[in-house]
PDB file of N, CA and C in Angstrom:
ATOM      1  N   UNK A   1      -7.380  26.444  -2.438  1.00  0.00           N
ATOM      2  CA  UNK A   1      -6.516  25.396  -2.960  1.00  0.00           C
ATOM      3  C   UNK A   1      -7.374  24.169  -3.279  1.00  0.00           C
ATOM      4  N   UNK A   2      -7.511  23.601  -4.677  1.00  0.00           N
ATOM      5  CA  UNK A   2      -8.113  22.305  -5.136  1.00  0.00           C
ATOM      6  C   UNK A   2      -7.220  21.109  -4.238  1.00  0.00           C
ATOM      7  N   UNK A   3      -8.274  20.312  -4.275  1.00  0.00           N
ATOM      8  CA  UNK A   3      -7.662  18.776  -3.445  1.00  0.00           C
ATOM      9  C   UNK A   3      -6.979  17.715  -4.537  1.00  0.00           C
ATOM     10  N   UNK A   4      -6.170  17.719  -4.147  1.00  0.00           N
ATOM     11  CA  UNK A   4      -5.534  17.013  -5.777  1.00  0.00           C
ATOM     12  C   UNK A   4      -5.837  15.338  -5.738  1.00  0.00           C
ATOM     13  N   UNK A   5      -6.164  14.713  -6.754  1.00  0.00           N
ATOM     14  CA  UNK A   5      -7.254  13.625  -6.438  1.00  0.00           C
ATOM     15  C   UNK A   5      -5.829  12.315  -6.962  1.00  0.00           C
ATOM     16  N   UNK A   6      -6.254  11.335  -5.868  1.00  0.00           N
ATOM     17  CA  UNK A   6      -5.268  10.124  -5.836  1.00  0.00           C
ATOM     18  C   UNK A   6      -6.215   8.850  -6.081  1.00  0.00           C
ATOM     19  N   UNK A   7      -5.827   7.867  -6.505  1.00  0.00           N
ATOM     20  CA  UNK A   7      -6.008   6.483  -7.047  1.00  0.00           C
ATOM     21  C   UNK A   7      -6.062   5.989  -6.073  1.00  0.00           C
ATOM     22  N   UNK A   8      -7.366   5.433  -5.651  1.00  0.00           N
ATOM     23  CA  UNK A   8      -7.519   4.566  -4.440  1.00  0.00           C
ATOM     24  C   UNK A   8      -7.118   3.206  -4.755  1.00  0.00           C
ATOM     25  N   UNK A   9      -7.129   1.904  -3.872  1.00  0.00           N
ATOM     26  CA  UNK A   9      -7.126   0.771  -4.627  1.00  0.00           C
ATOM     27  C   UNK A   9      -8.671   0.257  -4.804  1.00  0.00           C
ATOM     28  N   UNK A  10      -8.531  -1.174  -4.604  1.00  0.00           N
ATOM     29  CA  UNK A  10      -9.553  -1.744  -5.149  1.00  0.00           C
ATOM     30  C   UNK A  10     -11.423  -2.001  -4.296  1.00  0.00           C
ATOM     31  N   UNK A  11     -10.142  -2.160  -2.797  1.00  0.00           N
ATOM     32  CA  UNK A  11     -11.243  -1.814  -1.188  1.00  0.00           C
ATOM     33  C   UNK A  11     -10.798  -1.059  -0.871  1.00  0.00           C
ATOM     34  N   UNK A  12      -9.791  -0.415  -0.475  1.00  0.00           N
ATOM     35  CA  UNK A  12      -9.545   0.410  -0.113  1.00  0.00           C
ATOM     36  C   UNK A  12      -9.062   1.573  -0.285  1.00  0.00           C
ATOM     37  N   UNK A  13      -8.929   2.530   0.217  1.00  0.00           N
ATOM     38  CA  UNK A  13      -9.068   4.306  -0.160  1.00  0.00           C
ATOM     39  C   UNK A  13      -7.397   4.884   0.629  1.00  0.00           C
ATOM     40  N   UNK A  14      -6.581   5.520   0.115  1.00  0.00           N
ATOM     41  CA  UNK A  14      -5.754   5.819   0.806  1.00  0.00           C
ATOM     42  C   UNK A  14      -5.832   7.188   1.843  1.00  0.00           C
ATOM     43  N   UNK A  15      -4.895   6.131   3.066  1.00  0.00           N
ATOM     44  CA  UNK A  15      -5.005   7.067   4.176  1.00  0.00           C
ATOM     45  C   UNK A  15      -4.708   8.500   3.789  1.00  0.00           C
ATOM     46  N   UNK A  16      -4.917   9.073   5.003  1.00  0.00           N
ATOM     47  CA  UNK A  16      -3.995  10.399   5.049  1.00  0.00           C
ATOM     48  C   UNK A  16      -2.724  10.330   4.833  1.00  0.00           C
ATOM     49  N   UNK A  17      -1.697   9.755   5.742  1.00  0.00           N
ATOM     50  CA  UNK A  17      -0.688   9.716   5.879  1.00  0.00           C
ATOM     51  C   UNK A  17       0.368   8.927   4.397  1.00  0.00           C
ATOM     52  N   UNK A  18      -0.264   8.606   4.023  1.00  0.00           N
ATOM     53  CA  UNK A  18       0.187   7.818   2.688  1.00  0.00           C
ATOM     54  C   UNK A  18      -0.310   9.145   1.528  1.00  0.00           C
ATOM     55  N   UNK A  19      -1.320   9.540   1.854  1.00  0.00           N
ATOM     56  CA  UNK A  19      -1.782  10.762   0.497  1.00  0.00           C
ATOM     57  C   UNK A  19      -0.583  11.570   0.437  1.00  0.00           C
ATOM     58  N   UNK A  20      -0.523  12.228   1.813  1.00  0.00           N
ATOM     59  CA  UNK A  20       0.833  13.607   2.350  1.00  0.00           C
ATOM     60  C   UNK A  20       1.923  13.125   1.569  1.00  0.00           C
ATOM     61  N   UNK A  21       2.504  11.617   1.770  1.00  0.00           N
ATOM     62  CA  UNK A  21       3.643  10.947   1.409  1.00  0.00           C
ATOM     63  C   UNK A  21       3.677  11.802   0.045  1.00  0.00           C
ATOM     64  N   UNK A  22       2.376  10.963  -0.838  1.00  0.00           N
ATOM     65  CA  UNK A  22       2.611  10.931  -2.015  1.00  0.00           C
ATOM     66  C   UNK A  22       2.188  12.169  -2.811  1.00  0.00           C
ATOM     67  N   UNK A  23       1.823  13.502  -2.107  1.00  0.00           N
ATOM     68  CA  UNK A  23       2.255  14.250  -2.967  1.00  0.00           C
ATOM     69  C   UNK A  23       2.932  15.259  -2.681  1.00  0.00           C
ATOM     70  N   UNK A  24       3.644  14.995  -1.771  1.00  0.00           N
ATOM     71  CA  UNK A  24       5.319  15.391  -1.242  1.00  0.00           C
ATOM     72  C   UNK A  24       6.280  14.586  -2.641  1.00  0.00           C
ATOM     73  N   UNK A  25       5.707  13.873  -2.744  1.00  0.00           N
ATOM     74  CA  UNK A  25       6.390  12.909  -4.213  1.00  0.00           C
ATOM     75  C   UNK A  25       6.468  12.773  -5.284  1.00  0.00           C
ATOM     76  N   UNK A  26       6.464  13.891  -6.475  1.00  0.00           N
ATOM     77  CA  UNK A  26       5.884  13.729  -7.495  1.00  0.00           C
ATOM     78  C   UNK A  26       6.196  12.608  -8.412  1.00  0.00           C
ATOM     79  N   UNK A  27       7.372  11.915  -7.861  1.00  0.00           N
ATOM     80  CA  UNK A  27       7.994  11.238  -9.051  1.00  0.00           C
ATOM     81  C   UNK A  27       7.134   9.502  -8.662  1.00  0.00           C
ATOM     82  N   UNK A  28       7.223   9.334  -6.765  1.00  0.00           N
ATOM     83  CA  UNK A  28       6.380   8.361  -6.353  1.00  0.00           C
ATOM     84  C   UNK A  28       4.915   8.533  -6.726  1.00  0.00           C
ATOM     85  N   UNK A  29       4.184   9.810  -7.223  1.00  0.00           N
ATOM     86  CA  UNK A  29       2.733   9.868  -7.215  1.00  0.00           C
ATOM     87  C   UNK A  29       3.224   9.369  -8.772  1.00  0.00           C
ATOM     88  N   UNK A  30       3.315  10.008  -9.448  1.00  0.00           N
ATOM     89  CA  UNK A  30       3.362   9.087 -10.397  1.00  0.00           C
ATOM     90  C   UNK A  30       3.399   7.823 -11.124  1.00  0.00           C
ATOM     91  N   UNK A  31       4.147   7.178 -10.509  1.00  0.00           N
ATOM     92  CA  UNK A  31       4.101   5.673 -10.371  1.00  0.00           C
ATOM     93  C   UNK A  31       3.117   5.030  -9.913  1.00  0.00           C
ATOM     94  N   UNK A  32       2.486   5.748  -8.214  1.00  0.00           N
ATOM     95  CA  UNK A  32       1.233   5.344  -7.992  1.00  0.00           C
ATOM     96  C   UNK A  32       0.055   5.040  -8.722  1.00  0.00           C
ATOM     97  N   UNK A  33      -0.289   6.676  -9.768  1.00  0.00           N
ATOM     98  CA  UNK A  33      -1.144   6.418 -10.659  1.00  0.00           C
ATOM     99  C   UNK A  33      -0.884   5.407 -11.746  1.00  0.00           C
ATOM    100  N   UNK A  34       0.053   5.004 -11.791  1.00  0.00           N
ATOM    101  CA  UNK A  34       0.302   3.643 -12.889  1.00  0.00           C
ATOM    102  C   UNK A  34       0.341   2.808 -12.887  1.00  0.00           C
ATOM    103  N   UNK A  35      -0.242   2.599 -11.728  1.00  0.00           N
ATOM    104  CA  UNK A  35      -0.510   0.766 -10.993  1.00  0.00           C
ATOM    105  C   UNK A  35      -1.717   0.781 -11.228  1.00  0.00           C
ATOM    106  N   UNK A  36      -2.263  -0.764 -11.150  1.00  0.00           N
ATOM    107  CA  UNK A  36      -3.419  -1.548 -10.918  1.00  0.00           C
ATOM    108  C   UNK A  36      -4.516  -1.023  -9.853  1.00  0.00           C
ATOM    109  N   UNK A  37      -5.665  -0.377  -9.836  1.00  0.00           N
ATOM    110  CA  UNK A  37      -6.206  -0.294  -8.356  1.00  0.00           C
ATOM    111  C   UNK A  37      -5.663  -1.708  -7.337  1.00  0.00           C
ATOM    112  N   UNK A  38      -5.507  -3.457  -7.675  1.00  0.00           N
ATOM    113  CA  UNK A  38      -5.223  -3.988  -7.149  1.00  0.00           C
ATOM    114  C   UNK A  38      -4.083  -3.810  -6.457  1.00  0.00           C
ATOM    115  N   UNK A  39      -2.718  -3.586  -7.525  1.00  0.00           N
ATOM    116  CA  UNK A  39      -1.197  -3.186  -6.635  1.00  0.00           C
ATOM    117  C   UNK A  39      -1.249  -1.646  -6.233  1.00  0.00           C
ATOM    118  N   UNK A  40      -2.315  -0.967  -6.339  1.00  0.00           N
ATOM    119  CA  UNK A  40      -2.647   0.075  -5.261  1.00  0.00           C
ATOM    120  C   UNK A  40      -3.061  -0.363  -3.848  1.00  0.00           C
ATOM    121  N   UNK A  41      -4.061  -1.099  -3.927  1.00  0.00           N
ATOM    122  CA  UNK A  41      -4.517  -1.649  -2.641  1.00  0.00           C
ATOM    123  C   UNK A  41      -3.809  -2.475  -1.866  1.00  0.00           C
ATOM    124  N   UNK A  42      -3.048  -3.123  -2.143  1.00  0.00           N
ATOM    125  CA  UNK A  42      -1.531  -4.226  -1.643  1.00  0.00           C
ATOM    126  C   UNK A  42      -0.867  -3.076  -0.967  1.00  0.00           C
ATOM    127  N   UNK A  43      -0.415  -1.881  -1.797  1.00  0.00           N
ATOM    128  CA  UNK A  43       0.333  -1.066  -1.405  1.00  0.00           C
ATOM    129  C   UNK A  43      -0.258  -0.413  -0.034  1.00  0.00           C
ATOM    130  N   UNK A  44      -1.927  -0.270   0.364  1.00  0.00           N
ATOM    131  CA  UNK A  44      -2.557   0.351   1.323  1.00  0.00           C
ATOM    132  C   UNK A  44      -2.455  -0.779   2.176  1.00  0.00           C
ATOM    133  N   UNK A  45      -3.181  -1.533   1.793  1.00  0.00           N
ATOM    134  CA  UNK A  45      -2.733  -2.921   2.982  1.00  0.00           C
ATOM    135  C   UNK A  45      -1.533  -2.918   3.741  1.00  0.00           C
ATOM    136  N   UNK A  46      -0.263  -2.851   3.180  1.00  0.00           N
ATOM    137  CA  UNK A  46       0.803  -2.843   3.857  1.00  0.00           C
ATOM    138  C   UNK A  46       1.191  -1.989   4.710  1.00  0.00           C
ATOM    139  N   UNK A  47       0.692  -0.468   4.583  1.00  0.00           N
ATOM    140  CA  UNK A  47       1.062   0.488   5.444  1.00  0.00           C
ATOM    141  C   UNK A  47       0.065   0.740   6.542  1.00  0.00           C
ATOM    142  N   UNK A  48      -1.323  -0.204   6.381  1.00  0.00           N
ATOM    143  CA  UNK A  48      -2.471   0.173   7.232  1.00  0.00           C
ATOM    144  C   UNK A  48      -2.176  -1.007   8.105  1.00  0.00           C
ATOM    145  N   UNK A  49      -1.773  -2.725   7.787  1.00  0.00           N
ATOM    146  CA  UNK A  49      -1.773  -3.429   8.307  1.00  0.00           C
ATOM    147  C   UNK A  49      -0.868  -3.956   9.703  1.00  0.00           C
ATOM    148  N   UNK A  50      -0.033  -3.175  10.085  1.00  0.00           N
ATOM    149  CA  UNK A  50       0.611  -2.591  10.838  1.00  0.00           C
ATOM    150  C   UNK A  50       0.310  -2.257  12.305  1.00  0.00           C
ATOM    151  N   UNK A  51       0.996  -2.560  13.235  1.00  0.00           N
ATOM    152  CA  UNK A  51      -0.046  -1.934  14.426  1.00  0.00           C
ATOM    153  C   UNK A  51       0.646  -0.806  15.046  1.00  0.00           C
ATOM    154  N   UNK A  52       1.812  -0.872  15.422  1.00  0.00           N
ATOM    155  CA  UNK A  52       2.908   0.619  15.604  1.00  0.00           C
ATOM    156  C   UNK A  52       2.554   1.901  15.046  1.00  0.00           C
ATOM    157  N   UNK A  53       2.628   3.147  15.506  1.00  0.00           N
ATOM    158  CA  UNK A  53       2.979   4.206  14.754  1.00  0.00           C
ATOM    159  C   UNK A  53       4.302   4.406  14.255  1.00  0.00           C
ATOM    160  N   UNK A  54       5.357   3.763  14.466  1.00  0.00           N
ATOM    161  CA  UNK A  54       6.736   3.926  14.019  1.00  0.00           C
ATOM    162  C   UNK A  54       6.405   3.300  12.962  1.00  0.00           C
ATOM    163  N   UNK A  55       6.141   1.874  13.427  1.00  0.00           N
ATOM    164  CA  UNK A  55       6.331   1.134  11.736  1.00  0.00           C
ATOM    165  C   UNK A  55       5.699   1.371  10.712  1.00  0.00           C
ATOM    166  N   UNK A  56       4.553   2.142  10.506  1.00  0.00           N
ATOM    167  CA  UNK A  56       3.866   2.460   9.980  1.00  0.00           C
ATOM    168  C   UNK A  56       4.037   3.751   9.192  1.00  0.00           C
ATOM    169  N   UNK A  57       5.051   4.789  10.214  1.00  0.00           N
ATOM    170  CA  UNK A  57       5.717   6.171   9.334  1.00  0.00           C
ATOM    171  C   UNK A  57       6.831   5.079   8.726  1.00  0.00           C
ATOM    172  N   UNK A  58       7.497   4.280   8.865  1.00  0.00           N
ATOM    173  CA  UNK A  58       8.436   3.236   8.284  1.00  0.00           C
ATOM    174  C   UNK A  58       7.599   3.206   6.554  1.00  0.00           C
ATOM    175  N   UNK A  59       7.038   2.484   6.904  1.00  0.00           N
ATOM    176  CA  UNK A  59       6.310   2.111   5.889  1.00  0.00           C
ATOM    177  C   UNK A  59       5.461   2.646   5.113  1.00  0.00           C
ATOM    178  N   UNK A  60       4.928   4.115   4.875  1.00  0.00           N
ATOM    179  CA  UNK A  60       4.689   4.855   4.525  1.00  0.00           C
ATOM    180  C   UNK A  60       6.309   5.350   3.677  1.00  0.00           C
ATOM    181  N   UNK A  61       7.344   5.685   4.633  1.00  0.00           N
ATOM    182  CA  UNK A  61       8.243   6.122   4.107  1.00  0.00           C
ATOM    183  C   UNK A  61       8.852   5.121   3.369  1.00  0.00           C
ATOM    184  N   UNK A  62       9.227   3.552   3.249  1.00  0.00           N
ATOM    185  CA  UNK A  62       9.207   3.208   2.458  1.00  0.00           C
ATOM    186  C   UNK A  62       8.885   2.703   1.314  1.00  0.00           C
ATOM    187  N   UNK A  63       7.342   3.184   0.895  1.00  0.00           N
ATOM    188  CA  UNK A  63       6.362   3.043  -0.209  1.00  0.00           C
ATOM    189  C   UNK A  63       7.029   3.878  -1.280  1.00  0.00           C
ATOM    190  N   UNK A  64       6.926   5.183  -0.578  1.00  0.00           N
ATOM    191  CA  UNK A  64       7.513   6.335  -1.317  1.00  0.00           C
ATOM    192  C   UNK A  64       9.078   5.931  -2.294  1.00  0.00           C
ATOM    193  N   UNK A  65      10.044   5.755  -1.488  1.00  0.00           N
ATOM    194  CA  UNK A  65      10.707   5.335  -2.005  1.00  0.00           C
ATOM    195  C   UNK A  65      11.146   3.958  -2.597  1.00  0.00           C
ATOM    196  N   UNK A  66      10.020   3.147  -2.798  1.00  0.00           N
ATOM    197  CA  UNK A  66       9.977   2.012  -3.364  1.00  0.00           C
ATOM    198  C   UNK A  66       9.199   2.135  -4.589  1.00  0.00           C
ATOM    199  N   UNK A  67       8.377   3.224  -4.416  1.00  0.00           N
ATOM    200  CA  UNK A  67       7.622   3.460  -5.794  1.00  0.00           C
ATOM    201  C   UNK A  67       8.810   3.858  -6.551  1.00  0.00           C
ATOM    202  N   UNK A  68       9.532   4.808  -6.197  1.00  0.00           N
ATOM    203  CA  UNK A  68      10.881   5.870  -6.963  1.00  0.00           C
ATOM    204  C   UNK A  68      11.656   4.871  -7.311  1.00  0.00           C
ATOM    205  N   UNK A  69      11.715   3.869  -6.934  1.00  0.00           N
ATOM    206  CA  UNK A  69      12.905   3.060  -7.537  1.00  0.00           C
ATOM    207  C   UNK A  69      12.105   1.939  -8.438  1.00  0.00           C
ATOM    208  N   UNK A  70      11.102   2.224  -9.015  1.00  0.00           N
ATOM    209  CA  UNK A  70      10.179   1.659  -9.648  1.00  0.00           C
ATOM    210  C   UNK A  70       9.594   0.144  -9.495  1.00  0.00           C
ATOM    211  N   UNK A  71       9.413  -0.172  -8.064  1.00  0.00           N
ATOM    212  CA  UNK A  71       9.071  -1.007  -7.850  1.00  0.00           C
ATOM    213  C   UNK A  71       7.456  -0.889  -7.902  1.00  0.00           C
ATOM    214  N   UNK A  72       6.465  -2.036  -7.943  1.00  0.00           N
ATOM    215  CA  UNK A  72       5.363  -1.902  -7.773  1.00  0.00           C
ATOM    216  C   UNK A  72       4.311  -2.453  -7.875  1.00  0.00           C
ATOM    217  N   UNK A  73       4.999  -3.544  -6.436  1.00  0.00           N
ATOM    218  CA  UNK A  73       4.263  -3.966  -5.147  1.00  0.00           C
ATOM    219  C   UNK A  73       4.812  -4.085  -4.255  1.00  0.00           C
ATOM    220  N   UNK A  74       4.403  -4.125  -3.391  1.00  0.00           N
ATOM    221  CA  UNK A  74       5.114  -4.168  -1.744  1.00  0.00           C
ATOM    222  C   UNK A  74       5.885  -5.710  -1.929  1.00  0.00           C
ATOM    223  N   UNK A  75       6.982  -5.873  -1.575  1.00  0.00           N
ATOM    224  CA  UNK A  75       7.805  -7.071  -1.217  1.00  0.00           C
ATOM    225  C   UNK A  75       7.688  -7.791  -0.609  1.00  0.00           C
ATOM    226  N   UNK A  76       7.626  -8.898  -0.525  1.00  0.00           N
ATOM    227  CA  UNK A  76       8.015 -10.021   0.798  1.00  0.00           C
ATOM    228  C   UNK A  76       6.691  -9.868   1.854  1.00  0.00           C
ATOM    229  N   UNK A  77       5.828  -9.982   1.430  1.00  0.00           N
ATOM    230  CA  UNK A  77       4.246  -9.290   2.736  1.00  0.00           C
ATOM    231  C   UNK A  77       3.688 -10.677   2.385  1.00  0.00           C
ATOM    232  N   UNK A  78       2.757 -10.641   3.082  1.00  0.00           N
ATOM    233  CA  UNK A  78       2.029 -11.430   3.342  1.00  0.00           C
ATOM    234  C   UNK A  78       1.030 -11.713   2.198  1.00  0.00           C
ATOM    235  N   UNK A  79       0.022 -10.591   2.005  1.00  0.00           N
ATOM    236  CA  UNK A  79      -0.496  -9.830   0.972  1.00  0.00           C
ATOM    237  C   UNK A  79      -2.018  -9.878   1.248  1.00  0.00           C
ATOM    238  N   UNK A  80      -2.184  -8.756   0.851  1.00  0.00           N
ATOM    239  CA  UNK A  80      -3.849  -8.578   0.667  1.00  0.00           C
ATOM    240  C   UNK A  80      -4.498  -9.513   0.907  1.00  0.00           C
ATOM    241  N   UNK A  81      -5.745  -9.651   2.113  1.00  0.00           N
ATOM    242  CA  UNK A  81      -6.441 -10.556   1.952  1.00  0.00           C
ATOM    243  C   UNK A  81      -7.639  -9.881   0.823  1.00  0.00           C
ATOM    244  N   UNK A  82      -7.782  -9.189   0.450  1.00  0.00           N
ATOM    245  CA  UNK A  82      -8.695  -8.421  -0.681  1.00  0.00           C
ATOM    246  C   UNK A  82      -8.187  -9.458  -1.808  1.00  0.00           C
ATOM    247  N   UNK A  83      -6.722 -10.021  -2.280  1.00  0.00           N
ATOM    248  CA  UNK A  83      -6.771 -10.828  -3.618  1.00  0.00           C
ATOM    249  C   UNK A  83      -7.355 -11.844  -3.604  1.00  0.00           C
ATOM    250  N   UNK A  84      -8.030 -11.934  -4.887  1.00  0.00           N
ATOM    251  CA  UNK A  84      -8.800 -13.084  -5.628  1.00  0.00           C
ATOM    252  C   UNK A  84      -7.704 -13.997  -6.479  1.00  0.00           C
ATOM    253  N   UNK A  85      -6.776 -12.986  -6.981  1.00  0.00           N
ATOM    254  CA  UNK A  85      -5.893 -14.155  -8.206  1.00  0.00           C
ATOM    255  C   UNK A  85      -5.195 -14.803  -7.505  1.00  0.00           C
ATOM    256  N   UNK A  86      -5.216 -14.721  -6.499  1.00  0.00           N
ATOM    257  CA  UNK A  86      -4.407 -16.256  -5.775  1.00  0.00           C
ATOM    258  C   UNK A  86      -4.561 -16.774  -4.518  1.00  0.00           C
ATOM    259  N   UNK A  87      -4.701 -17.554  -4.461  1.00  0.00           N
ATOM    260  CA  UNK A  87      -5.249 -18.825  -2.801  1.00  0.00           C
ATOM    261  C   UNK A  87      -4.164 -18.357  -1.872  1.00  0.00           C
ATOM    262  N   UNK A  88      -4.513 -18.035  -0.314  1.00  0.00           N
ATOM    263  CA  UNK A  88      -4.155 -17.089   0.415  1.00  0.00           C
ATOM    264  C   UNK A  88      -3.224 -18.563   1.050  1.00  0.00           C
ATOM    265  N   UNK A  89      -2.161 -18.909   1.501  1.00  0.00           N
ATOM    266  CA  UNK A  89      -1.594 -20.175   1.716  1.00  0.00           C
ATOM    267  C   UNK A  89      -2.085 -20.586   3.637  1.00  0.00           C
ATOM    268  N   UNK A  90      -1.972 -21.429   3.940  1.00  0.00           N
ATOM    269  CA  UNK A  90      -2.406 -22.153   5.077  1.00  0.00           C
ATOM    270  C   UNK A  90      -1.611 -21.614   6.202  1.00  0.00           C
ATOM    271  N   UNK A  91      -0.027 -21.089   5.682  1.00  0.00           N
ATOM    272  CA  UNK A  91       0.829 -20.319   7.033  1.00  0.00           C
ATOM    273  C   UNK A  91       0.245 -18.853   6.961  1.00  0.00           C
ATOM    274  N   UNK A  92      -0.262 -18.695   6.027  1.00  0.00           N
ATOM    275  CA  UNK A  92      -0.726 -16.686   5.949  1.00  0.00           C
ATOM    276  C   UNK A  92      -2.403 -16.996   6.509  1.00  0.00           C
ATOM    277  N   UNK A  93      -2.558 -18.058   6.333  1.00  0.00           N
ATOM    278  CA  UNK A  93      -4.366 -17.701   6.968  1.00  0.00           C
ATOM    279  C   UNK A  93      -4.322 -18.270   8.397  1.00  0.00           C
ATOM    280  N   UNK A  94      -3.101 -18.716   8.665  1.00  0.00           N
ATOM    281  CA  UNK A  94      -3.092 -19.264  10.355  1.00  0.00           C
ATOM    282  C   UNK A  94      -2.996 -17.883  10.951  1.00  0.00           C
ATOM    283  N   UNK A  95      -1.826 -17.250  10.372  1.00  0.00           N
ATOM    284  CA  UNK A  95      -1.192 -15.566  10.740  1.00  0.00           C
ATOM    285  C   UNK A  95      -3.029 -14.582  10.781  1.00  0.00           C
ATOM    286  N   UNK A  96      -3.526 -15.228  10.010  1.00  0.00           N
ATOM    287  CA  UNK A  96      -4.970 -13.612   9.695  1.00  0.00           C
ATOM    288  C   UNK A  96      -5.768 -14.513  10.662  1.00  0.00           C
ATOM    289  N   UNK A  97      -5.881 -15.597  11.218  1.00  0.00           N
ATOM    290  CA  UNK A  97      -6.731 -16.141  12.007  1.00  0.00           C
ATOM    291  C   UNK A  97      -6.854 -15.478  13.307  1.00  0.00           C
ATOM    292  N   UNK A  98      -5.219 -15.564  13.110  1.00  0.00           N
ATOM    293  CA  UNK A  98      -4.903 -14.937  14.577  1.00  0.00           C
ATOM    294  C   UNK A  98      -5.678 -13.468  15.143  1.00  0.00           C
ATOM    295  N   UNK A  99      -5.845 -12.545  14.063  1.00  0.00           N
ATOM    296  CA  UNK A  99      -5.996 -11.165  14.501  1.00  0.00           C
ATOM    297  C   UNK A  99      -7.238 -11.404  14.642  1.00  0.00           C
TER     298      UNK A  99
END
């Protein structure tokens, strides 16, 4: 069986658990490949950034179906400290100080 090849983002490479998602998904892999490596990598950020294993099958599971409903970027997050196009704000770099 060939390894069927997925769109990493921009730093980062998608997990396992997000790959399985998405090609259990054909309609979410799709969408995947039609993003930005950047709103690829937002999308990895969000499900890696996480510290739970619940929240994290959460969030995995809702990528999937957030891609399907053609969304595409993660909502309401914090966001990538990987972006350049925009200044990371003073309450989100108090929050990344922290970790």
């Amino acid at each position: 069986m060939t390894k069927k090849s997925i769109s990493d983002g921009v730093v980062h490479t998608v997990p396992a658990d997000l790959r399985e998602a998405l090609l259990a998904a054909p309609k979410a892999l799709a969408v995947w490949e039609s993003l930005t490596p950047l709103s690829r990598n937002e999308w990895i950020c969000w499900v890696t950034f996480v510290k739970k294993d619940e929240t994290r099958k959460d969030h995995v599971k809702r990528v999937i179906s957030e891609l399907q409903e053609g969304m595409r970027r993660p909502c309401c997050w914090i966001g990538c400290i990987h972006r350049k196009d925009k200044k990371i704000s003073p309450s989100v770099r108090a929050i990344l100080n922290k970790k």
